[in-house]
C-alpha atoms as a PDB file:
ATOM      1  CA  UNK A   1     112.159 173.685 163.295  1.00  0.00           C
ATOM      2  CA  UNK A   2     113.685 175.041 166.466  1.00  0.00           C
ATOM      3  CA  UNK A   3     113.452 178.305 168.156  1.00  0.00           C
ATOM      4  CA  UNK A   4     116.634 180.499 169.622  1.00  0.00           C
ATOM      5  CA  UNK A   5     116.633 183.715 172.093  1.00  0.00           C
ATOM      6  CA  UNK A   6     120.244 185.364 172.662  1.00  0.00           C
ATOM      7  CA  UNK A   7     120.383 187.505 175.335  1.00  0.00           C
ATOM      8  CA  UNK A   8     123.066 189.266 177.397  1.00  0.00           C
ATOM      9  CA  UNK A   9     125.012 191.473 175.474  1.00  0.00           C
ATOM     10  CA  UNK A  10     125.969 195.182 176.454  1.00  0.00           C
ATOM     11  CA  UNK A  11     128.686 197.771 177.148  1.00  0.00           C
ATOM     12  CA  UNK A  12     131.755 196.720 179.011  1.00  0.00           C
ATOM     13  CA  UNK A  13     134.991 197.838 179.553  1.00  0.00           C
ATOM     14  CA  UNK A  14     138.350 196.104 177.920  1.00  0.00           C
ATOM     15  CA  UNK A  15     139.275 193.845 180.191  1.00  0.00           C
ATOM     16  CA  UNK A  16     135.470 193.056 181.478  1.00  0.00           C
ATOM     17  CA  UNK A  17     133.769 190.016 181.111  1.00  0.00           C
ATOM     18  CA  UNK A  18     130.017 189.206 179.551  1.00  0.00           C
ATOM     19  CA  UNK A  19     127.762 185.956 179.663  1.00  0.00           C
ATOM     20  CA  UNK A  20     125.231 185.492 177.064  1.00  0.00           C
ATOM     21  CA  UNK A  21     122.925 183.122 177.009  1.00  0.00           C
ATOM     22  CA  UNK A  22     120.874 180.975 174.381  1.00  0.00           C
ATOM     23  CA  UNK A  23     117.839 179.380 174.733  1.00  0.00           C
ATOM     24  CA  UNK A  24     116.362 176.830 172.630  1.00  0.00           C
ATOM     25  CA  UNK A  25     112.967 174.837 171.841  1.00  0.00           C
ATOM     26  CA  UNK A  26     111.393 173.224 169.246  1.00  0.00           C
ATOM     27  CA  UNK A  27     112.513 170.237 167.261  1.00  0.00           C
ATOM     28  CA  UNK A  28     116.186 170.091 166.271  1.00  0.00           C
ATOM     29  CA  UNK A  29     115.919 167.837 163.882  1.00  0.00           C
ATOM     30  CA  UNK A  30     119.920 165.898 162.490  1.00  0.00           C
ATOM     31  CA  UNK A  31     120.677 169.255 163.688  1.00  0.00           C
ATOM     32  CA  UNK A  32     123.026 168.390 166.361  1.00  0.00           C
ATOM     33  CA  UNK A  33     124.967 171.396 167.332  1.00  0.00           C
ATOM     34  CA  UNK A  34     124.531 175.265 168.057  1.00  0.00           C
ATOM     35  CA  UNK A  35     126.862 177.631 167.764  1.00  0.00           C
ATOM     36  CA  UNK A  36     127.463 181.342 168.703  1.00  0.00           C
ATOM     37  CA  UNK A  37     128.797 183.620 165.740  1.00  0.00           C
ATOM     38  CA  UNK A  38     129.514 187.388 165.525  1.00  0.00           C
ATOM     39  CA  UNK A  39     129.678 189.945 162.690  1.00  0.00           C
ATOM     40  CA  UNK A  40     131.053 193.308 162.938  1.00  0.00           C
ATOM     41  CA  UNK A  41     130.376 196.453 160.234  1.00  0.00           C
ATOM     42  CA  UNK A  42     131.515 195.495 156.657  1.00  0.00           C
ATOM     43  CA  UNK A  43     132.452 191.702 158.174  1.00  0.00           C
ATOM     44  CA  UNK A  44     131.388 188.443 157.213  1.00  0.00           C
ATOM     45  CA  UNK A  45     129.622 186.662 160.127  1.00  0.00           C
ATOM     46  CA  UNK A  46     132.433 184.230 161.720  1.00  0.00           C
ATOM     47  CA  UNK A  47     132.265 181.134 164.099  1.00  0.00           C
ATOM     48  CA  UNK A  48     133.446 181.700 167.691  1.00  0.00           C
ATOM     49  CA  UNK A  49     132.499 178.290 169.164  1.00  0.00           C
ATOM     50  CA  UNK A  50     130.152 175.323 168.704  1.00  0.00           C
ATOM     51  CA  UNK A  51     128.778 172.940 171.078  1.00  0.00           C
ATOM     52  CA  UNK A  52     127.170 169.454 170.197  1.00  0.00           C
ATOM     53  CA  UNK A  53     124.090 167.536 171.921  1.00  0.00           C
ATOM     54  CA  UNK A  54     127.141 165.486 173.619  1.00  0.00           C
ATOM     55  CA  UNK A  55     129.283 168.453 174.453  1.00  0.00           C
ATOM     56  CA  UNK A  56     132.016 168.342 172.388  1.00  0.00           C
ATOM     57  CA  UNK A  57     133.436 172.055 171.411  1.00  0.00           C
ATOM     58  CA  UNK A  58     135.010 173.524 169.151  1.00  0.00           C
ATOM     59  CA  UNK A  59     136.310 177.079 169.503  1.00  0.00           C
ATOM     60  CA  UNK A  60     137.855 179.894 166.831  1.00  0.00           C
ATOM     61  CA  UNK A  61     141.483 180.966 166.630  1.00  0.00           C
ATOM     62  CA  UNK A  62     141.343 184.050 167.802  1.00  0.00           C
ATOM     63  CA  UNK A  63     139.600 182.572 171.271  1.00  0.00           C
ATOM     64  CA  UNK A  64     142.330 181.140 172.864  1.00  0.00           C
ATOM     65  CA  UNK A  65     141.537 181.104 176.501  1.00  0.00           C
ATOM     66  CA  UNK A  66     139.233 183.774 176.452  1.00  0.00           C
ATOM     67  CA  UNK A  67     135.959 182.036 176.224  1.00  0.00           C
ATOM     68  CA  UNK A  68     133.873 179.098 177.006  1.00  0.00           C
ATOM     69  CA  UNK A  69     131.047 177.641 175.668  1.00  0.00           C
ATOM     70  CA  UNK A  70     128.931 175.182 177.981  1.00  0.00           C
ATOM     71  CA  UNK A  71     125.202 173.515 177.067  1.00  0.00           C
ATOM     72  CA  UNK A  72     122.678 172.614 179.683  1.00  0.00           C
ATOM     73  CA  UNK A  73     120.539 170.193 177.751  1.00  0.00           C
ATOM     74  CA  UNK A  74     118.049 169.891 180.960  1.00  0.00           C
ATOM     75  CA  UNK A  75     117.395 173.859 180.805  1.00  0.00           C
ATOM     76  CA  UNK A  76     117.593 173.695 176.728  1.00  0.00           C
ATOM     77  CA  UNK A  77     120.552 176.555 177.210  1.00  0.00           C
ATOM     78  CA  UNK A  78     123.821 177.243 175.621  1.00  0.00           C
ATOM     79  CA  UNK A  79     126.506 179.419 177.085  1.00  0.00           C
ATOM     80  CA  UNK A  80     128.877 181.670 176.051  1.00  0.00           C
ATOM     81  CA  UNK A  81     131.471 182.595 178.741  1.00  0.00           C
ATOM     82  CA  UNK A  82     133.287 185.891 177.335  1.00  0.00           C
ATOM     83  CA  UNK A  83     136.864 187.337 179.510  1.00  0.00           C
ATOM     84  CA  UNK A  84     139.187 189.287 179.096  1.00  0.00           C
ATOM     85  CA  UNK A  85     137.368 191.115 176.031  1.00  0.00           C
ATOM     86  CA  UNK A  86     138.885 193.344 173.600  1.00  0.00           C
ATOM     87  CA  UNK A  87     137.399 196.245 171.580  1.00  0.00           C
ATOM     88  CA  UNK A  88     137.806 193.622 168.576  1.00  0.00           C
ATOM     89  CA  UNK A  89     135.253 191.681 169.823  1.00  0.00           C
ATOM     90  CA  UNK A  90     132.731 194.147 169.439  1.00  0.00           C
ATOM     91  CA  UNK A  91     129.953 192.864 167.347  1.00  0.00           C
ATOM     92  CA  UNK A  92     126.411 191.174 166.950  1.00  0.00           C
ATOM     93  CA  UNK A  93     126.515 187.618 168.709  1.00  0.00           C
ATOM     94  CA  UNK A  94     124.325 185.163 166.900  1.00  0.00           C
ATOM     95  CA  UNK A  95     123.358 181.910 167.961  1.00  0.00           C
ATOM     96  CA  UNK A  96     122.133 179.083 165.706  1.00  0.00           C
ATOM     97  CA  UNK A  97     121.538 175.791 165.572  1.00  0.00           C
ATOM     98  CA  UNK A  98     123.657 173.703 162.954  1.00  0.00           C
ATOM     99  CA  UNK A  99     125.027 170.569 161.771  1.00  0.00           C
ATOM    100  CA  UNK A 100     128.643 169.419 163.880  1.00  0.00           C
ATOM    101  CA  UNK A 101     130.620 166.325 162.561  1.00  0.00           C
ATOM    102  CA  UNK A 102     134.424 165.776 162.265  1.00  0.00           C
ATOM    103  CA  UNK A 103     135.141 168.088 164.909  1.00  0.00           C
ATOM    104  CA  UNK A 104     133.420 170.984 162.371  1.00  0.00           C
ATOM    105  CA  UNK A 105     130.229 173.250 162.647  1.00  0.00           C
ATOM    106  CA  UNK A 106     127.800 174.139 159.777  1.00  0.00           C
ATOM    107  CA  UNK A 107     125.148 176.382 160.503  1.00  0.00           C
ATOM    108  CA  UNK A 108     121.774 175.836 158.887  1.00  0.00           C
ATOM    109  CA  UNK A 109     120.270 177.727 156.287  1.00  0.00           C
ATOM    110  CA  UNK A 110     117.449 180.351 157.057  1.00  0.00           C
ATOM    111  CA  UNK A 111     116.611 183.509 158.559  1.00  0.00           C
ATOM    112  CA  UNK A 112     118.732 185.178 161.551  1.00  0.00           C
ATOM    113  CA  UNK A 113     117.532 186.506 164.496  1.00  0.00           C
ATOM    114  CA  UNK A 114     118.386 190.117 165.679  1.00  0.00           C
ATOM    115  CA  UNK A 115     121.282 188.574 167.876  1.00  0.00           C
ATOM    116  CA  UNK A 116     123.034 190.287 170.820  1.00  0.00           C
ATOM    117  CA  UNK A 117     125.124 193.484 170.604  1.00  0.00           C
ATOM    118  CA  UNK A 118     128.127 193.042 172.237  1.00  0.00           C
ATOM    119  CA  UNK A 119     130.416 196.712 172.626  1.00  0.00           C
ATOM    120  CA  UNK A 120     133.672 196.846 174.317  1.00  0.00           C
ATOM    121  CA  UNK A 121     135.443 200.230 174.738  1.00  0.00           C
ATOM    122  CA  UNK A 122     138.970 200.717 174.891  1.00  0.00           C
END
């Protein structure tokens, strides 16, 4: 039982740069970890980094030094630090709470949330 709200998406340049933010509450339960994910038209919905409650990361392939996630467990927020961004990383960012153990990230099962839309133009 735990309550997310994404928030700062929007229209940016390539090149540009975008922070969005994640705040949770509520009771996390064994769920230890919350990660952002994206999904573009006709796309499956794909990890780009996951943060546990002692701030290990892990980050996608295609993120290389691009972005950063951060977690400030006293303000119950999770960051996602976005550079350098490409029209491929247009989508809807997602975050979600989830399950992280041997350095992977499950999300957990239910509903999503309307996310963030993120557009980058050429």
């Amino acid at each position: 039982q735990v309550q997310l709200v994404e928030s700062g998406g929007g229209l940016v340049q390539a090149g540009g740069s975008l922070r969005l933010s994640c705040v949770f509450s509520g009771d996390t339960g064994t769920l230890n970890g919350l990660g952002w994910l994206r999904q573009s038209p006709g796309n499956e919905r794909e990890l780009v980094a996951a943060i546990d409650s002692e701030e290990t990361t892990k980050y996608a392939d295609f993120v290389g030094d691009r972005i950063v996630i951060s977690r400030d467990g006293a303000k119950n927020t999770v960051t996602l630090l976005m550079d350098k961004l490409k029209p491929e990383d247009t989508a809807v960012y997602y975050c979600r709470a989830g399950k992280y153990y041997d350095g992977e990230y499950y999300p957990a099962a239910g509903d999503w949330g309307q996310g963030t839309q993120v557009n980058v133009s050429p």
